[in-house]
C-alpha atoms as a PDB file:
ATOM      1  CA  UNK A   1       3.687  -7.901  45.442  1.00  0.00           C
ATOM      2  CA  UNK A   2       6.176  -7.064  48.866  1.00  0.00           C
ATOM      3  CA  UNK A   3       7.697  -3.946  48.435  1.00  0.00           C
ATOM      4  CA  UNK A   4       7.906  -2.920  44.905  1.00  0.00           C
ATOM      5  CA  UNK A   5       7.802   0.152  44.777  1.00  0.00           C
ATOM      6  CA  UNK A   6       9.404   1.022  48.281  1.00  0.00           C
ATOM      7  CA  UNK A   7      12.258   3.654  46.882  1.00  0.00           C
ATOM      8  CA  UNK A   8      10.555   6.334  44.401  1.00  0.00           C
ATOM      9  CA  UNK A   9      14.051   8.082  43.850  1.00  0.00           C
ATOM     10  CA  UNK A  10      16.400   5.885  42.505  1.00  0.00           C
ATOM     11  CA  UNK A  11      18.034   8.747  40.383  1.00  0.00           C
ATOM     12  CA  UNK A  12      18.554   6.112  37.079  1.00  0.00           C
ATOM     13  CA  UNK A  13      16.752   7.875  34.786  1.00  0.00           C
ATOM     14  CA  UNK A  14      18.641  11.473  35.374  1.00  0.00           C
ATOM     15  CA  UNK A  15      20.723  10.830  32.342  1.00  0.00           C
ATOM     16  CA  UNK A  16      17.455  10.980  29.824  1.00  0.00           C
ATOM     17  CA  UNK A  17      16.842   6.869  30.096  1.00  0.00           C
ATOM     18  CA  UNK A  18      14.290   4.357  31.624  1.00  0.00           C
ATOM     19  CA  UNK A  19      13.938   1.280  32.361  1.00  0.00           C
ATOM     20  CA  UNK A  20      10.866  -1.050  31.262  1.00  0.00           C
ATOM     21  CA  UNK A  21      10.002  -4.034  32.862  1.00  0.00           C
ATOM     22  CA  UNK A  22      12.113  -6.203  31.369  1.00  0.00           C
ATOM     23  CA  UNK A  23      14.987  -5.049  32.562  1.00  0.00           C
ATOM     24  CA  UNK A  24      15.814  -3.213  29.262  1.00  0.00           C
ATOM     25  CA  UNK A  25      16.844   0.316  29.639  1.00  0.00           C
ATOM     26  CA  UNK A  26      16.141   3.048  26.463  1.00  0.00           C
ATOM     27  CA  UNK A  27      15.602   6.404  26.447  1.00  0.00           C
ATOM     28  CA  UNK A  28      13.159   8.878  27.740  1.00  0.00           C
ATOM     29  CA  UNK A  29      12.213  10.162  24.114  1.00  0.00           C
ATOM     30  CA  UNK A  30      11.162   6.200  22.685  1.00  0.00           C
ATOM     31  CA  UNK A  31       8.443   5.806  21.298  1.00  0.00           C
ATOM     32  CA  UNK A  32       7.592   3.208  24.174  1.00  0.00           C
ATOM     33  CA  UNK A  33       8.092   5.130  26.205  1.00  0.00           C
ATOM     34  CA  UNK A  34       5.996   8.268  25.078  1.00  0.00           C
ATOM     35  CA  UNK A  35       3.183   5.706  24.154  1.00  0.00           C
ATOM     36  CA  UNK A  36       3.573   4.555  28.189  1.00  0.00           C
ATOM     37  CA  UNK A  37       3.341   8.485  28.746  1.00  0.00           C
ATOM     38  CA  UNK A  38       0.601   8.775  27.008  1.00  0.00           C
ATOM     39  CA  UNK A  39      -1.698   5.691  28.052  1.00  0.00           C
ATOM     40  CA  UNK A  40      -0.645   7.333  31.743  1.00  0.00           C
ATOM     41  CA  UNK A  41      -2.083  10.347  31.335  1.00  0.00           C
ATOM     42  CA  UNK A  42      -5.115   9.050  29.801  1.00  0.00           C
ATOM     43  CA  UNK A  43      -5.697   6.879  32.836  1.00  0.00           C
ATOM     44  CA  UNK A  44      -5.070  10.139  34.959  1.00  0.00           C
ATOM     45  CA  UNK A  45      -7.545  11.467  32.730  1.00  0.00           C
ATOM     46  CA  UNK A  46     -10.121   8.838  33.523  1.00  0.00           C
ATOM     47  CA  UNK A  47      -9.448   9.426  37.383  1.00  0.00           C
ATOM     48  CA  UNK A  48     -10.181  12.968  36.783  1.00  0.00           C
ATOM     49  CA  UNK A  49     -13.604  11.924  35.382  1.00  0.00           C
ATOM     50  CA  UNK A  50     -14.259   9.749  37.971  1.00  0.00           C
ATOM     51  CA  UNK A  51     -14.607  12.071  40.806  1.00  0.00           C
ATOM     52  CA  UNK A  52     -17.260  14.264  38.686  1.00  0.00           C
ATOM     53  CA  UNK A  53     -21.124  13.611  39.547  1.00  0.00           C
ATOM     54  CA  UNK A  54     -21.693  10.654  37.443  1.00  0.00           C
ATOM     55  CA  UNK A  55     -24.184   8.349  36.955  1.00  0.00           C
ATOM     56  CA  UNK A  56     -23.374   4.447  38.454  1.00  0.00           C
ATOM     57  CA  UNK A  57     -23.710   2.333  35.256  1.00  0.00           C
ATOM     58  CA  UNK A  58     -20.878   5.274  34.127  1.00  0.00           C
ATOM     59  CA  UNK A  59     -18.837   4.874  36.986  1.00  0.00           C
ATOM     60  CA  UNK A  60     -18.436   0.995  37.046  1.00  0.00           C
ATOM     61  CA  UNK A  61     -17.860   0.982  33.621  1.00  0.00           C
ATOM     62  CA  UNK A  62     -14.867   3.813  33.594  1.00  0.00           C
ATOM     63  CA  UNK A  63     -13.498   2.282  36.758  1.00  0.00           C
ATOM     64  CA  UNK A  64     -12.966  -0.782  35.386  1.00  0.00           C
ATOM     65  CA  UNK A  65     -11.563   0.664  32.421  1.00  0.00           C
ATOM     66  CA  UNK A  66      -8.579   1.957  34.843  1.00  0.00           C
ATOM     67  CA  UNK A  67      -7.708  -1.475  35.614  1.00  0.00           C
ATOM     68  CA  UNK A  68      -7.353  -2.588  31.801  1.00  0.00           C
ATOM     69  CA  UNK A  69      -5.346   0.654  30.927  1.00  0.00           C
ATOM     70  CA  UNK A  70      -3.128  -0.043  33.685  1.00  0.00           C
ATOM     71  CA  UNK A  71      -3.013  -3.513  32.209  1.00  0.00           C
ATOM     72  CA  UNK A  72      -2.364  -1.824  28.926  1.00  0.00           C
ATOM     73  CA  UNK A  73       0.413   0.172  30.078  1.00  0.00           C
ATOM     74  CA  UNK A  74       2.393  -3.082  31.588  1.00  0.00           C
ATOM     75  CA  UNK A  75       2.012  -4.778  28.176  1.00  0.00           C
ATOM     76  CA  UNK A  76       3.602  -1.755  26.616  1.00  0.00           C
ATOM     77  CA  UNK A  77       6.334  -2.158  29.217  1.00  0.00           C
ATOM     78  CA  UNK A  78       7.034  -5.550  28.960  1.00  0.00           C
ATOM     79  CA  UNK A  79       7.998  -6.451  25.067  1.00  0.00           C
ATOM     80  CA  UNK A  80       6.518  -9.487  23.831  1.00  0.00           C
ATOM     81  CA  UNK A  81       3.619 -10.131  26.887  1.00  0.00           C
ATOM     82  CA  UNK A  82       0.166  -9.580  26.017  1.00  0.00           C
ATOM     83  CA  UNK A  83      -1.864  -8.528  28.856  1.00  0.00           C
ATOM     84  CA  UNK A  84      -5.012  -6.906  27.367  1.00  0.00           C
ATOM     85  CA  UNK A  85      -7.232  -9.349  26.822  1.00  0.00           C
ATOM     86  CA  UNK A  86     -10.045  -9.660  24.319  1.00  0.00           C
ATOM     87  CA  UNK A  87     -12.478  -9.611  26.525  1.00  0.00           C
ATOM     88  CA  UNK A  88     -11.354  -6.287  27.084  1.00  0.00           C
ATOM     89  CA  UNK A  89     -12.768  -5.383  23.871  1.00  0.00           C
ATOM     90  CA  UNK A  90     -15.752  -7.181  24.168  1.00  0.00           C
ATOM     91  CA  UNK A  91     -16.835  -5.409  26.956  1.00  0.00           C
ATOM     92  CA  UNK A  92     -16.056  -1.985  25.746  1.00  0.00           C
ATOM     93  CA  UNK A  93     -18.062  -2.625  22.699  1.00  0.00           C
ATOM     94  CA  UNK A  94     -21.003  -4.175  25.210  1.00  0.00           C
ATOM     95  CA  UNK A  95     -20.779  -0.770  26.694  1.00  0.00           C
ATOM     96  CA  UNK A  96     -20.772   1.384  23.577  1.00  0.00           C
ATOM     97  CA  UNK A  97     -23.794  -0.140  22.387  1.00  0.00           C
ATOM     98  CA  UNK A  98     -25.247   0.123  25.932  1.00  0.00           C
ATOM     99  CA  UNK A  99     -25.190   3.546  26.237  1.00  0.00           C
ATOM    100  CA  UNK A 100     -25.675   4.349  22.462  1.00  0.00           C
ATOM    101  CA  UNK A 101     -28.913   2.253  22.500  1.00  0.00           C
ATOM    102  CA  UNK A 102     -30.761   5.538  24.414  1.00  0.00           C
ATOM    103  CA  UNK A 103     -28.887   8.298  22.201  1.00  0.00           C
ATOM    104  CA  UNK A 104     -30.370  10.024  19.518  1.00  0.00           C
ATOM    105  CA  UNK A 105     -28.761  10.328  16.382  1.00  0.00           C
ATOM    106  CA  UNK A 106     -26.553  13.213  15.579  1.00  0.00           C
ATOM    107  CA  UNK A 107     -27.235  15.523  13.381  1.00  0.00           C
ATOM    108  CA  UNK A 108     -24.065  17.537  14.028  1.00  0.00           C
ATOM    109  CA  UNK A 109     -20.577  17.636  15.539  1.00  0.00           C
ATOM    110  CA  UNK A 110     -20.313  17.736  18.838  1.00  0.00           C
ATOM    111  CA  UNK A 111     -18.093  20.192  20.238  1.00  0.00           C
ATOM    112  CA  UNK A 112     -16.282  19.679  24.104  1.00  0.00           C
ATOM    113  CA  UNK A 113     -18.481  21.125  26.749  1.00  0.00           C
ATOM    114  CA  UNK A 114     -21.711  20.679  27.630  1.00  0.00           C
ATOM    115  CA  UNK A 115     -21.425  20.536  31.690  1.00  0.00           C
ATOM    116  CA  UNK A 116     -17.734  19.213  34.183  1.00  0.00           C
ATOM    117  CA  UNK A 117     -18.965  15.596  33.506  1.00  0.00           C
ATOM    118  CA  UNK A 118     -19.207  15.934  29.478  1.00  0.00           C
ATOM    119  CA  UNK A 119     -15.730  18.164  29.353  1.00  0.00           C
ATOM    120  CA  UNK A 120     -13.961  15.575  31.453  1.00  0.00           C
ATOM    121  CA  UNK A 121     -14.763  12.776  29.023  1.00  0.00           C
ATOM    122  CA  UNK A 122     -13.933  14.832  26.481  1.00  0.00           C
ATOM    123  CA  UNK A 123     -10.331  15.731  27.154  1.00  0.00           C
ATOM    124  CA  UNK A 124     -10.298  11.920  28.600  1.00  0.00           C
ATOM    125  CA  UNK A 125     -11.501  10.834  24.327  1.00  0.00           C
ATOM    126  CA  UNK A 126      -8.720  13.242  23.331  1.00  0.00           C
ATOM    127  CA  UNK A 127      -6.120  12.205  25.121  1.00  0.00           C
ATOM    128  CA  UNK A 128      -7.028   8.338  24.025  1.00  0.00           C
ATOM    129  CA  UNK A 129      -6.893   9.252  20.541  1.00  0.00           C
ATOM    130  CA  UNK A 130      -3.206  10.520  21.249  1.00  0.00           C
ATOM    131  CA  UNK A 131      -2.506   7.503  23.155  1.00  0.00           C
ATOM    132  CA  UNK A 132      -3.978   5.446  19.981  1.00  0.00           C
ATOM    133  CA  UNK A 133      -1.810   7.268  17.741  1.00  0.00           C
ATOM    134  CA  UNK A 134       1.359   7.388  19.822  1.00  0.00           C
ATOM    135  CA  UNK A 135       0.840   3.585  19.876  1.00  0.00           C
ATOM    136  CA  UNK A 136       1.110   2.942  16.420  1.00  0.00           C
ATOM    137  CA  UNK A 137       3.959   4.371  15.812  1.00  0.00           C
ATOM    138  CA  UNK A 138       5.994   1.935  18.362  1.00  0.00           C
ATOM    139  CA  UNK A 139       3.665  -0.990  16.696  1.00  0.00           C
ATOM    140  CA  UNK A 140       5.472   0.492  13.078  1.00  0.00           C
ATOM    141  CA  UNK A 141       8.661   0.026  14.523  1.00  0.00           C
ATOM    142  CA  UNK A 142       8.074  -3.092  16.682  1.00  0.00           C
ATOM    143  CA  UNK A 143       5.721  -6.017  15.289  1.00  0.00           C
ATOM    144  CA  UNK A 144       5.420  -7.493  18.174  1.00  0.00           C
ATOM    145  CA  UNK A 145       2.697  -5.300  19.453  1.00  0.00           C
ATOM    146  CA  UNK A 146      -0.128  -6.967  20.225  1.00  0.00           C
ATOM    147  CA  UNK A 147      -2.937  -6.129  17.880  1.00  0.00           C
ATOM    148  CA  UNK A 148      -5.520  -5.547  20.488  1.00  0.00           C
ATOM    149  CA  UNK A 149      -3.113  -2.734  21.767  1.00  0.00           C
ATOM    150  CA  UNK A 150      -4.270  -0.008  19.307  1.00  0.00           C
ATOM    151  CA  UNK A 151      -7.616  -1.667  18.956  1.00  0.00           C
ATOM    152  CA  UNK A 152      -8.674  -0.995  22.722  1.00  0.00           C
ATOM    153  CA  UNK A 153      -7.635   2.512  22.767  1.00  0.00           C
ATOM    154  CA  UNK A 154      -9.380   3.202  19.444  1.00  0.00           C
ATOM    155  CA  UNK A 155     -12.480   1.871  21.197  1.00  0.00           C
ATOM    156  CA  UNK A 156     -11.957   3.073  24.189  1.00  0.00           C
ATOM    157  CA  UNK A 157     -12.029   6.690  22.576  1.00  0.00           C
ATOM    158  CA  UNK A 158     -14.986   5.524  20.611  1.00  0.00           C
ATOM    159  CA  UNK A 159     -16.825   4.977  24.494  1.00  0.00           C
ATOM    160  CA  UNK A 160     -15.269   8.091  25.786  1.00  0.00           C
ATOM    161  CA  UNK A 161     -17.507   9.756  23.245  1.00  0.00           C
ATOM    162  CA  UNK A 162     -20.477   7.554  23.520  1.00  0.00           C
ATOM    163  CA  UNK A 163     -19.856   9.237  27.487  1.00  0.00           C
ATOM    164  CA  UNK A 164     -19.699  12.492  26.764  1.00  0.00           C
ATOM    165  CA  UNK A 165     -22.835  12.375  24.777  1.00  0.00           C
ATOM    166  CA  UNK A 166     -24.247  10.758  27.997  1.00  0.00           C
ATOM    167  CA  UNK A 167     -22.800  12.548  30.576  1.00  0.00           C
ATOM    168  CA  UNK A 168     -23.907  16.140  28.441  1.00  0.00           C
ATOM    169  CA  UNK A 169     -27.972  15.592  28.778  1.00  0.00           C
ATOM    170  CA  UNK A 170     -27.313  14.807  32.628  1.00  0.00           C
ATOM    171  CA  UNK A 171     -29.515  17.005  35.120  1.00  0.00           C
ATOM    172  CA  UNK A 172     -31.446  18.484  31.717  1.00  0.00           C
ATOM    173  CA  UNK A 173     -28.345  19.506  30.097  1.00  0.00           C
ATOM    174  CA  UNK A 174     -28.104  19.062  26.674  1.00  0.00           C
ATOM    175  CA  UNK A 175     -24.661  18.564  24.206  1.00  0.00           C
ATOM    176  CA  UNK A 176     -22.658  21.447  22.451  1.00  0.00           C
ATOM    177  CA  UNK A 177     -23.529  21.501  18.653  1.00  0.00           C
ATOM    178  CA  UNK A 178     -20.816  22.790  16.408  1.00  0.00           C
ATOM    179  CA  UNK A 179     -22.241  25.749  14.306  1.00  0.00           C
ATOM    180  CA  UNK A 180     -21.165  25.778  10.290  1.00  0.00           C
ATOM    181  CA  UNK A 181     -19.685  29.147   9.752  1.00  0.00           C
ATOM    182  CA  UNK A 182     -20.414  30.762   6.400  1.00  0.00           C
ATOM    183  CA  UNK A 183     -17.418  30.120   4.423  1.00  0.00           C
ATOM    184  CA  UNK A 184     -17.641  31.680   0.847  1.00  0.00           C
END
């Protein structure tokens, strides 16, 4: 890789544009680029989860994850490569089922909270769902989007909450059921 990133300040994008990987410069407000933005944060996100008390077969799991959303964001970079693989997918849903297979069923929505490990995944699942969104909208305007794009953050999202759900009964702790107010 050499050098790559050896000079942080360049000072190209002070005049509201970026470049992406292929050379291709477009501004700060595309929907590329927000949808870059967005799978960024959500891997920042992740980190943040990461260094909360977490159980290994968790861990492995969500740091790999970083890997494949950092793969994610270079596809999104680079216009016509597809880097996320099916596997990817495929191992996501391994995991959802996984973890799901010791759950019990709900019986109510379950509301962010619950202990650190729980809220992290929560705002992580949020953020995903943005990401998921964000990226539809640049695969509405560009076709050339891979499919498995929007699929892996929707399922991603979908093992973000399968986490939280986990990560909530840790240590004894139990999830945070949403209460139906008495609307008449």
């Amino acid at each position: 890789m050499g050098n790559r990133l050896s000079k942080i300040v360049t000072r190209t994008g002070d005049k509201g544009t970026t470049g992406l990987s292929s050379g291709e410069r477009v501004p700060k407000t595309h929907l590329r680029v927000q949808a870059m933005g967005d799978v960024d944060e959500l891997n920042c996100c992740i980190g943040l989860l990461l260094v909360q008390p977490l159980p290994d077969d968790v861990r492995g799991p969500l740091a790999q994850t970083q890997h494949e959303l950092f793969d994610l964001g270079g596809e999104l970079s680079m216009p016509g490569f597809e880097l996320v693989k099916p596997g990817y997918l495929a191992r996501i849903d391994a995991e959802i089922e996984r973890l799901n297979e010791a759950l019990p069923p709900l019986k109510e929505f379950v509301l962010p909270g619950g202990n650190p490990s729980a809220a992290a995944a929560h705002l992580a699942r949020a953020v995903a769902r943005r990401a998921e969104r964000a990226v539809w909208s640049v695969k509405a305007d560009d076709a050339s989007v891979s499919d498995r794009v929007p699929q892996y953050l929707n399922r991603l999202s979908d093992y973000l909450f399968v986490c939280c759900r986990v990560l909530a009964r840790l240590d004894g702790g139990q999830e945070v059921s949403w209460k139906r107010s008495d609307i008449a």
